[in-house]
C-alpha atoms as a PDB file:
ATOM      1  CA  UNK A   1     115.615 110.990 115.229  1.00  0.00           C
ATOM      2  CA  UNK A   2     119.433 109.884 115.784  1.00  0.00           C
ATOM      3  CA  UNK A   3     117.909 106.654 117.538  1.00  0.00           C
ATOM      4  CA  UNK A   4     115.372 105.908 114.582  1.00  0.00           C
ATOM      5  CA  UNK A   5     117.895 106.086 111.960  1.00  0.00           C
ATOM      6  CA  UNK A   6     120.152 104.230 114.142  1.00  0.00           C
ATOM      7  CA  UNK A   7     117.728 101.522 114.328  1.00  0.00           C
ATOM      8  CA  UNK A   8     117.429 101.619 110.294  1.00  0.00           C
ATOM      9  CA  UNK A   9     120.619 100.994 109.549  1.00  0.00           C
ATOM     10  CA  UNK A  10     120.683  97.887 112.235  1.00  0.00           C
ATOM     11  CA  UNK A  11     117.200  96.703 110.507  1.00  0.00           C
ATOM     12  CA  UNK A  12     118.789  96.609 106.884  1.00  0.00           C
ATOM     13  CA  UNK A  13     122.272  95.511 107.848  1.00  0.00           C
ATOM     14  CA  UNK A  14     123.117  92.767 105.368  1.00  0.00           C
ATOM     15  CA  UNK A  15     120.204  92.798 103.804  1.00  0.00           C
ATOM     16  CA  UNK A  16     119.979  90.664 101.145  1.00  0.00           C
ATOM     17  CA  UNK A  17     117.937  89.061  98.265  1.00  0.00           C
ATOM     18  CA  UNK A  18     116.730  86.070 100.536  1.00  0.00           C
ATOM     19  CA  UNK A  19     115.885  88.330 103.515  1.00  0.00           C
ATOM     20  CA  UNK A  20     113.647  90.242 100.778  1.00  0.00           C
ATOM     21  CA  UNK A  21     111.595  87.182  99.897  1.00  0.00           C
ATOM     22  CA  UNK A  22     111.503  85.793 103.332  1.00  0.00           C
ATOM     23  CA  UNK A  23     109.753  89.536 103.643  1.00  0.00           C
ATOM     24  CA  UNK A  24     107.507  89.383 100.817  1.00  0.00           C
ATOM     25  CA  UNK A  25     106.070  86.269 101.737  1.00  0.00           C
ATOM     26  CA  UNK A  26     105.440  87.242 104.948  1.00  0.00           C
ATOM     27  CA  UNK A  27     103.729  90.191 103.584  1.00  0.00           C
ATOM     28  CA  UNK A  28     101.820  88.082 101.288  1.00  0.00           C
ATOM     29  CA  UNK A  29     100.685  85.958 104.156  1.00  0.00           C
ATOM     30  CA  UNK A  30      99.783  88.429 106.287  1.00  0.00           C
ATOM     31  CA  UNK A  31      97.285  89.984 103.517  1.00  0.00           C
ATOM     32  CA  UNK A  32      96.181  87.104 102.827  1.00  0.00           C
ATOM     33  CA  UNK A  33      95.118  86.486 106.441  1.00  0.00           C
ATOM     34  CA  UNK A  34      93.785  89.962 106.706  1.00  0.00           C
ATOM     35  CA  UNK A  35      91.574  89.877 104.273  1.00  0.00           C
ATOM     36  CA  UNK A  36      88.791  87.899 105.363  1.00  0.00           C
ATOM     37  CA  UNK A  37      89.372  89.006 108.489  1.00  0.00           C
ATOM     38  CA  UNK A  38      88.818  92.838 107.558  1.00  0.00           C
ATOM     39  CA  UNK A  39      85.525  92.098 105.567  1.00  0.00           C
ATOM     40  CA  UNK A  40      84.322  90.197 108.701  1.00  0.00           C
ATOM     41  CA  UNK A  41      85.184  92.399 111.400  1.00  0.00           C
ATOM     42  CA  UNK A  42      83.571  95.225 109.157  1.00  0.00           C
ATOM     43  CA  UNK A  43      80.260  93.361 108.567  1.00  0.00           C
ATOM     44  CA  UNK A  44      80.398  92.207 112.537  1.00  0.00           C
ATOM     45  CA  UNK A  45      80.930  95.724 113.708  1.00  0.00           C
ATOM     46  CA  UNK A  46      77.648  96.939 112.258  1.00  0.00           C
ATOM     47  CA  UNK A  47      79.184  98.614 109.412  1.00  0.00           C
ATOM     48  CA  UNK A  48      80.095  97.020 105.922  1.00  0.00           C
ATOM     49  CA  UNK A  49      82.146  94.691 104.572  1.00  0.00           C
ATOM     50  CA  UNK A  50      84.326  97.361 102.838  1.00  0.00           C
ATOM     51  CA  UNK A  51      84.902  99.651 105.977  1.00  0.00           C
ATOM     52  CA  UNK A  52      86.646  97.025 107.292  1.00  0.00           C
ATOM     53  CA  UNK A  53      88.610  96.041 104.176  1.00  0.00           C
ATOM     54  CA  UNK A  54      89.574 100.248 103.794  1.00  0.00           C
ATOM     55  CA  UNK A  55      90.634 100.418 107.623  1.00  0.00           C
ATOM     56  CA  UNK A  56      92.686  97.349 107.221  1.00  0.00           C
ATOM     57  CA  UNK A  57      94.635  98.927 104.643  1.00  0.00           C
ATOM     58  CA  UNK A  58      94.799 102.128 105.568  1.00  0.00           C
ATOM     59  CA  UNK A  59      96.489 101.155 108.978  1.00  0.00           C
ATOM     60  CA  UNK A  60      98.775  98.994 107.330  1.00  0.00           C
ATOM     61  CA  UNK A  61      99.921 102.017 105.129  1.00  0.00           C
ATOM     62  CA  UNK A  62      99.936 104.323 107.718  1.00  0.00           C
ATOM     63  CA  UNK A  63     102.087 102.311 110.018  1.00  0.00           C
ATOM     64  CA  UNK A  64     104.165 101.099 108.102  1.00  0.00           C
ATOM     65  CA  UNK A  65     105.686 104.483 106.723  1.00  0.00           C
ATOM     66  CA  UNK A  66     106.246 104.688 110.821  1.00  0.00           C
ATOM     67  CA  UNK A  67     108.266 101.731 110.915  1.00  0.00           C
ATOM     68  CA  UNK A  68     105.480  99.447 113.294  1.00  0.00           C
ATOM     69  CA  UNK A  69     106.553  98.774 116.548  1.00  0.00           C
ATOM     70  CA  UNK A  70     106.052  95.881 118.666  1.00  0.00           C
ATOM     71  CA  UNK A  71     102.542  96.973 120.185  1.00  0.00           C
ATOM     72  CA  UNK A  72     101.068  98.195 117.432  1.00  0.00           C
ATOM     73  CA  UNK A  73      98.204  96.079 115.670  1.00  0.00           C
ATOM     74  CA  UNK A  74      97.950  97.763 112.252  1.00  0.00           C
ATOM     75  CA  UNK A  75      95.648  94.110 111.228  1.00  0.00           C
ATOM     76  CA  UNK A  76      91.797  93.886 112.178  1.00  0.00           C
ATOM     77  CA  UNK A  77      90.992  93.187 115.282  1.00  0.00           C
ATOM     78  CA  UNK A  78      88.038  91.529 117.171  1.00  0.00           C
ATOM     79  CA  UNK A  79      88.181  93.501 120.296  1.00  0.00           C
ATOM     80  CA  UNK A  80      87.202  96.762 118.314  1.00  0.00           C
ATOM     81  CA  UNK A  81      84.711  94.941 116.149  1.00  0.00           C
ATOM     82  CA  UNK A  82      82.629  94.314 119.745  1.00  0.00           C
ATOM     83  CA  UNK A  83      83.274  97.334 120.951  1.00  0.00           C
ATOM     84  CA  UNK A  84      82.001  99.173 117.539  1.00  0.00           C
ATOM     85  CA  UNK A  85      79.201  97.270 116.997  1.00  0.00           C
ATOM     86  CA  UNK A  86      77.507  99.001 120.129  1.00  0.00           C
ATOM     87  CA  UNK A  87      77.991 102.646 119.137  1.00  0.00           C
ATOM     88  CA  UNK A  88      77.086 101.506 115.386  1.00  0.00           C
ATOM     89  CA  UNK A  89      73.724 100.576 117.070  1.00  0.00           C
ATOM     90  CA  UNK A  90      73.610 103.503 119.064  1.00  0.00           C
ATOM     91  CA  UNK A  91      75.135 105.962 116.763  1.00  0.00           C
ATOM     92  CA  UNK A  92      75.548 105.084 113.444  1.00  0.00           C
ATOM     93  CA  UNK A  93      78.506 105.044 111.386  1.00  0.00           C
ATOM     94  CA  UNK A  94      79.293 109.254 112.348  1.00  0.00           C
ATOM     95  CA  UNK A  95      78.919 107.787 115.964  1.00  0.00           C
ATOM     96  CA  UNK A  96      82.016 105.278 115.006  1.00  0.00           C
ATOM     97  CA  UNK A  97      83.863 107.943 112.984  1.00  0.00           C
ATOM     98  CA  UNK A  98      84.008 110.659 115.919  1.00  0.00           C
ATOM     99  CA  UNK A  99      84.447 107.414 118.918  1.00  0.00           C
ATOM    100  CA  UNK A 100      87.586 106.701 116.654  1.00  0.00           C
ATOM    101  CA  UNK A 101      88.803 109.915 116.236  1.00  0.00           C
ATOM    102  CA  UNK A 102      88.737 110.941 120.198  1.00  0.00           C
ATOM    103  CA  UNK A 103      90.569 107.233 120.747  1.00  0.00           C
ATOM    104  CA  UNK A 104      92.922 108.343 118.644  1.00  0.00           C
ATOM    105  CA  UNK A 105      93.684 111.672 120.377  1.00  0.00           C
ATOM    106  CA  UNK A 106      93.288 109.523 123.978  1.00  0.00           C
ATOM    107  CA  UNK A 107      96.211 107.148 122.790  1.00  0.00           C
ATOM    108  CA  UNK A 108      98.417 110.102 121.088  1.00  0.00           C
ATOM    109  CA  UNK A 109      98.282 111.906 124.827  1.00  0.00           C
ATOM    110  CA  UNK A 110      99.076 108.454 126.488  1.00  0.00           C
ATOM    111  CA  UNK A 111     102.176 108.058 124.496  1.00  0.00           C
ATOM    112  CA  UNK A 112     103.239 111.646 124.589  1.00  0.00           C
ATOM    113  CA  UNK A 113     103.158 111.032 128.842  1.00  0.00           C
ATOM    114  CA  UNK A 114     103.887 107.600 128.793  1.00  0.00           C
ATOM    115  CA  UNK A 115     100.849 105.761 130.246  1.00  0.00           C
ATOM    116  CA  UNK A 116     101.666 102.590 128.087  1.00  0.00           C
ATOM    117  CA  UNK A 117     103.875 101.188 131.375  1.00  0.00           C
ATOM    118  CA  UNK A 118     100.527 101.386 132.925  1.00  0.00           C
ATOM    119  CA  UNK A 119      99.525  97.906 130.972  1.00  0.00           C
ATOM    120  CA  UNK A 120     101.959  95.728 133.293  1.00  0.00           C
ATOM    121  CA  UNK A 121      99.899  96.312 136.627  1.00  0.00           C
ATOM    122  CA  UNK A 122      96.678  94.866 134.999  1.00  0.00           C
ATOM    123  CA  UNK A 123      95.944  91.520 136.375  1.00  0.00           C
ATOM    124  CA  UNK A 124      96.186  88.721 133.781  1.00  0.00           C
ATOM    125  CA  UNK A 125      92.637  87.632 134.901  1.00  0.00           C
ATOM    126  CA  UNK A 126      91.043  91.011 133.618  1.00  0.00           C
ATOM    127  CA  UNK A 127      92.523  91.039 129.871  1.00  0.00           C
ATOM    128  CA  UNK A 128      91.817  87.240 130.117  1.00  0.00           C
ATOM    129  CA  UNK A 129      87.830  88.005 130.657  1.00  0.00           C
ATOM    130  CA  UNK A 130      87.762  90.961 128.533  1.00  0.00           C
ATOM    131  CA  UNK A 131      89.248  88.706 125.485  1.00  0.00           C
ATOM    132  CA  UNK A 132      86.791  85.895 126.575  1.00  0.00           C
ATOM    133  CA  UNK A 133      83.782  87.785 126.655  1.00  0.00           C
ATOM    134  CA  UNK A 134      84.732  89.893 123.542  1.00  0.00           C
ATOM    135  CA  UNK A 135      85.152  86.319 121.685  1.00  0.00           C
ATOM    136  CA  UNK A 136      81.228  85.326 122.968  1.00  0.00           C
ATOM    137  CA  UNK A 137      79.935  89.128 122.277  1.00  0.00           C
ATOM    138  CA  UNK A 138      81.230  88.146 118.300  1.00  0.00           C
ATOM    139  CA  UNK A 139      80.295  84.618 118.237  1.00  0.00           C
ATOM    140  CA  UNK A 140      76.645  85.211 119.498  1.00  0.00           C
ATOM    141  CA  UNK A 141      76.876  88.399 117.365  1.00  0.00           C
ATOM    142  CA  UNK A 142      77.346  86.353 113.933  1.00  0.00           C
ATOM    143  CA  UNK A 143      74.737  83.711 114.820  1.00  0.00           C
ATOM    144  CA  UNK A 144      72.566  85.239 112.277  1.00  0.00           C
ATOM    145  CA  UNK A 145      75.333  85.335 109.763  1.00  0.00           C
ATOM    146  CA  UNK A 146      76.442  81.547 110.462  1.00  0.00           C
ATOM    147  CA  UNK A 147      72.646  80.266 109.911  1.00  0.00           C
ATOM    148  CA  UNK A 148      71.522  82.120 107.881  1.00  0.00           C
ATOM    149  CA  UNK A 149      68.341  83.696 109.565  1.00  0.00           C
ATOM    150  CA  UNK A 150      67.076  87.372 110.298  1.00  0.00           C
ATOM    151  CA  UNK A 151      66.072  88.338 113.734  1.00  0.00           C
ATOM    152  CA  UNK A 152      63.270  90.865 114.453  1.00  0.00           C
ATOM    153  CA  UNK A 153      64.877  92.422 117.811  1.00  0.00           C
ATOM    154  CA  UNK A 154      68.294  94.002 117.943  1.00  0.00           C
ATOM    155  CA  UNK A 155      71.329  92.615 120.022  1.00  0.00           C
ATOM    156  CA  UNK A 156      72.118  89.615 121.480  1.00  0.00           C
ATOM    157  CA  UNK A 157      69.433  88.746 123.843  1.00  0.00           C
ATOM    158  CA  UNK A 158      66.762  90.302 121.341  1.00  0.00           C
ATOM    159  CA  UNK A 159      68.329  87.321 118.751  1.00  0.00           C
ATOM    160  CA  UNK A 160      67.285  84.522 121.313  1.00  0.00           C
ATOM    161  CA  UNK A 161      64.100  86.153 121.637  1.00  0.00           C
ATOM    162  CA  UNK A 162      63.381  86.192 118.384  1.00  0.00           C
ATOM    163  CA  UNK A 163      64.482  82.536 118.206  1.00  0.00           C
ATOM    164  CA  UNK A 164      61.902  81.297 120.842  1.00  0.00           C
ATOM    165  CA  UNK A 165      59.391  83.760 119.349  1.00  0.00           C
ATOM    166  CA  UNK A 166      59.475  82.766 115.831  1.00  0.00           C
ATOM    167  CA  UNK A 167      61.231  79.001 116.090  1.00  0.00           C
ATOM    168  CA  UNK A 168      64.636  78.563 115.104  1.00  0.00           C
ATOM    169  CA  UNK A 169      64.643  77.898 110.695  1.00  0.00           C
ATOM    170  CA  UNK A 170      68.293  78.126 109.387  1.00  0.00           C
ATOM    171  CA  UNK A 171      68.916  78.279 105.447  1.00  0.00           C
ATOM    172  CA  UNK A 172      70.335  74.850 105.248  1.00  0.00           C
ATOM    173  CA  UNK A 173      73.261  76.168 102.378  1.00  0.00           C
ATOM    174  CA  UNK A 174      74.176  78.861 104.477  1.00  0.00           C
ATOM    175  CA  UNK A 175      75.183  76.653 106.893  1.00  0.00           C
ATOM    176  CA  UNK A 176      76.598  74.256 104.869  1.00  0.00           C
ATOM    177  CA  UNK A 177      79.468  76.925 104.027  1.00  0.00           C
ATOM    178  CA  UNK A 178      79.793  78.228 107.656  1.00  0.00           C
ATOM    179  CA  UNK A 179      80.710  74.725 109.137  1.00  0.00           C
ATOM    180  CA  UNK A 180      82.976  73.644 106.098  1.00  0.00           C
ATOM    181  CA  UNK A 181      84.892  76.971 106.590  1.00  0.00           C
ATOM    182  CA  UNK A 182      84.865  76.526 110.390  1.00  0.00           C
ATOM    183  CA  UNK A 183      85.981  73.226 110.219  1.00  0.00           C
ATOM    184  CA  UNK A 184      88.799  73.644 107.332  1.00  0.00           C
ATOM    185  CA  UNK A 185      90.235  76.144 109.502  1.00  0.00           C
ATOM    186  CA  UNK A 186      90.204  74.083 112.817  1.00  0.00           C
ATOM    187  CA  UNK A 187      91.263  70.178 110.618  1.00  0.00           C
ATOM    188  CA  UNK A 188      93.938  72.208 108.775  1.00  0.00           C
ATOM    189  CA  UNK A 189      97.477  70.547 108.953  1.00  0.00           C
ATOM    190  CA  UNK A 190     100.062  73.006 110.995  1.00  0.00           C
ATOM    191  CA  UNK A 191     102.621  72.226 108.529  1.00  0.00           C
ATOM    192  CA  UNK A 192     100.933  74.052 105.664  1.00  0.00           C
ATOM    193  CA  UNK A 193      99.751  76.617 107.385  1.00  0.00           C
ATOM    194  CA  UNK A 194     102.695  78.505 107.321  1.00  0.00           C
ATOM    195  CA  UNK A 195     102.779  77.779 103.209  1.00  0.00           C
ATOM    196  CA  UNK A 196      98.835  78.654 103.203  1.00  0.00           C
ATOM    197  CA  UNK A 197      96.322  80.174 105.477  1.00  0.00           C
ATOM    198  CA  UNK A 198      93.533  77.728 106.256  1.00  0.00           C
ATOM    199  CA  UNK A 199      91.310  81.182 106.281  1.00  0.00           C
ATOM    200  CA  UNK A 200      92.423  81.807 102.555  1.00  0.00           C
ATOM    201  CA  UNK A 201      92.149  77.978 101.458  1.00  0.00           C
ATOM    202  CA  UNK A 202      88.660  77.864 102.611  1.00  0.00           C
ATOM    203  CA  UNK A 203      87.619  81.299 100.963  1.00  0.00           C
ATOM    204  CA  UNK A 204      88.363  80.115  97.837  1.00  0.00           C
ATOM    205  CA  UNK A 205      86.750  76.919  97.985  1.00  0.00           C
ATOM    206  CA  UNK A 206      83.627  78.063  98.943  1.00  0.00           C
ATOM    207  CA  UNK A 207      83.807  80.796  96.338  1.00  0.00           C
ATOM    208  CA  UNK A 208      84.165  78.259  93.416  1.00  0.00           C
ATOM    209  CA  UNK A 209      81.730  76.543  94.688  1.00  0.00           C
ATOM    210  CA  UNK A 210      79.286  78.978  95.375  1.00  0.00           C
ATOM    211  CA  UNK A 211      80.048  79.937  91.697  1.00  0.00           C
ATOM    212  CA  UNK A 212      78.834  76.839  90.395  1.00  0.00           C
ATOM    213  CA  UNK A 213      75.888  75.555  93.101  1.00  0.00           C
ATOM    214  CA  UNK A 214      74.600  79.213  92.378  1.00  0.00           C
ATOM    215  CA  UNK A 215      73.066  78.821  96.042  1.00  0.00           C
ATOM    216  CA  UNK A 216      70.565  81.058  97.735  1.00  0.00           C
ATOM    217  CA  UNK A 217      73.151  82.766 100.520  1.00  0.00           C
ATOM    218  CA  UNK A 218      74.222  86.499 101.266  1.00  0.00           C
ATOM    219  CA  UNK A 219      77.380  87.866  99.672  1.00  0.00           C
ATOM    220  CA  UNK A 220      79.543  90.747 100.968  1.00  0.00           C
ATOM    221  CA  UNK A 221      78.653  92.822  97.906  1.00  0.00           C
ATOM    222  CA  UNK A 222      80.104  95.580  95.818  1.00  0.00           C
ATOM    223  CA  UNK A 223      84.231  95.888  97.441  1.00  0.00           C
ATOM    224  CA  UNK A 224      85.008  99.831  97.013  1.00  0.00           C
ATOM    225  CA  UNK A 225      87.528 100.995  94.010  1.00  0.00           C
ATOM    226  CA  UNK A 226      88.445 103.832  96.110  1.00  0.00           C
ATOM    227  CA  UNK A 227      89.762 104.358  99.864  1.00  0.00           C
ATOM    228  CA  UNK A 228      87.700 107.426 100.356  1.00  0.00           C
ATOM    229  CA  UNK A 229      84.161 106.702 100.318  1.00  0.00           C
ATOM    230  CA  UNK A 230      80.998 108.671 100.396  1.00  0.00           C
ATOM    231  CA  UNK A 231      80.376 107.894 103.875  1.00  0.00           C
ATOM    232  CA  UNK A 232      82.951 109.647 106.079  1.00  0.00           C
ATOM    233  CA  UNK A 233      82.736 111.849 108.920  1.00  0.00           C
ATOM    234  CA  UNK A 234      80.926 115.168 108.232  1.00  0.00           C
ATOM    235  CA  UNK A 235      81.377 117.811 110.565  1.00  0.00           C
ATOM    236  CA  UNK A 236      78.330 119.437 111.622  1.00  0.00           C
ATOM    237  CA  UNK A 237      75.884 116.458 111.398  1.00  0.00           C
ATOM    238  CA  UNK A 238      76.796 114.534 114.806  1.00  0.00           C
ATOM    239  CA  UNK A 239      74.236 114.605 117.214  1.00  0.00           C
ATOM    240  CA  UNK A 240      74.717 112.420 120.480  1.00  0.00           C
END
């Protein structure tokens, strides 16, 4: 406790006016970042677009009344997305609610006996293939999402089965707005990146435009007015 407070009062040393709005526009940037990012990784995961937008915000809150630290990702996160989208399959969303849960006790017990130093003997080339291959498990994931198309069979392979199956017919606006946000985020200048997130600039375009061209694509839906849903885990009705 000593050391926490002691770190506190280092932390807001001479802290001033300017520091605060350095702060506050990092914040802002951050959630602006966040957002699309949290309605994505929801829908890719399996679940909604508002689970992911309620866990994003949730883990913000919750780590940040325990100050953060410099390993902890309280933002959305792809790797989970991948991994979640399997037991979503498998499960359903009580299946994700009780996996989260037990990897929440499993990391509690490896900080409490200090497993974490355990991360510096992996070999770079492992986390290197496990971020590769979690990037192509979400790319090949969203195919669907990107053109526009429904696929009869479930996962990956069952998507390129249904492709050679049923021939390959993407809705031409959907993909319209998937390449204009892909590209606006890769042509982006650097410089005003850090003034505004090319992920942000391009949601908004799209959504005036959208608004206008009244086109014929899927929307994320209804966003939640509460961070307690219906669906939550209910004791008693998991079954694995």
């Amino acid at each position: 406790m000593r050391g926490f407070l002691a770190d506190l009062r280092r932390e807001f040393s001479g802290y001033n006016g300017k520091r605060f709005s350095q702060d506050l526009m990092a914040g802002i940037t951050v959630a602006a970042v966040a957002l699309p990012l949290a309605l994505a990784f929801g829908v890719s995961s399996g679940a909604d677009a508002a689970a992911g937008l309620i866990t994003a915000i949730l883990g913000g809150i919750v780590i940040g009344f325990l100050s953060g630290a410099s390993y902890q990702i309280s933002g959305p996160t792809g790797a989970m997305a991948a991994v979640l989208a399997g037991v979503v399959a498998s499960y359903g969303l009580q299946g994700v609610f009780v996996a989260t849960l037990l990897a929440g006790i499993v990391l509690v017990l490896a900080g409490v006996l200090r497993l974490g130093r355990l991360v510096s003997i992996i070999p770079m080339p492992v986390i290197t293939g496990f971020t590769s291959g979690i990037a192509l498990v979400i790319a090949l994931g969203q195919l669907d999402n990107f053109f526009g198309t429904h696929t009869a069979h479930s996962g990956n392979l069952g998507m390129v089965r249904t492709y050679l199956e049923q021939g390959f017919q993407p809705n031409m606006q959907t993909l319209v707005i998937g390449l204009f946000v892909v590209l606006s985020m890769i042509l982006w200048p650097k410089k005003w990146q850090a003034v505004f997130p090319s992920s942000l600039a391009a949601l908004i375009v799209v959504l005036i435009a959208n608004a206008f061209l009244k086109w014929d694509v899927a929307v994320v839906g209804e966003i939640p007015r509460t961070l307690l849903p219906a669906v939550r885990l209910t004791p008693g009705k998991n079954r694995f």
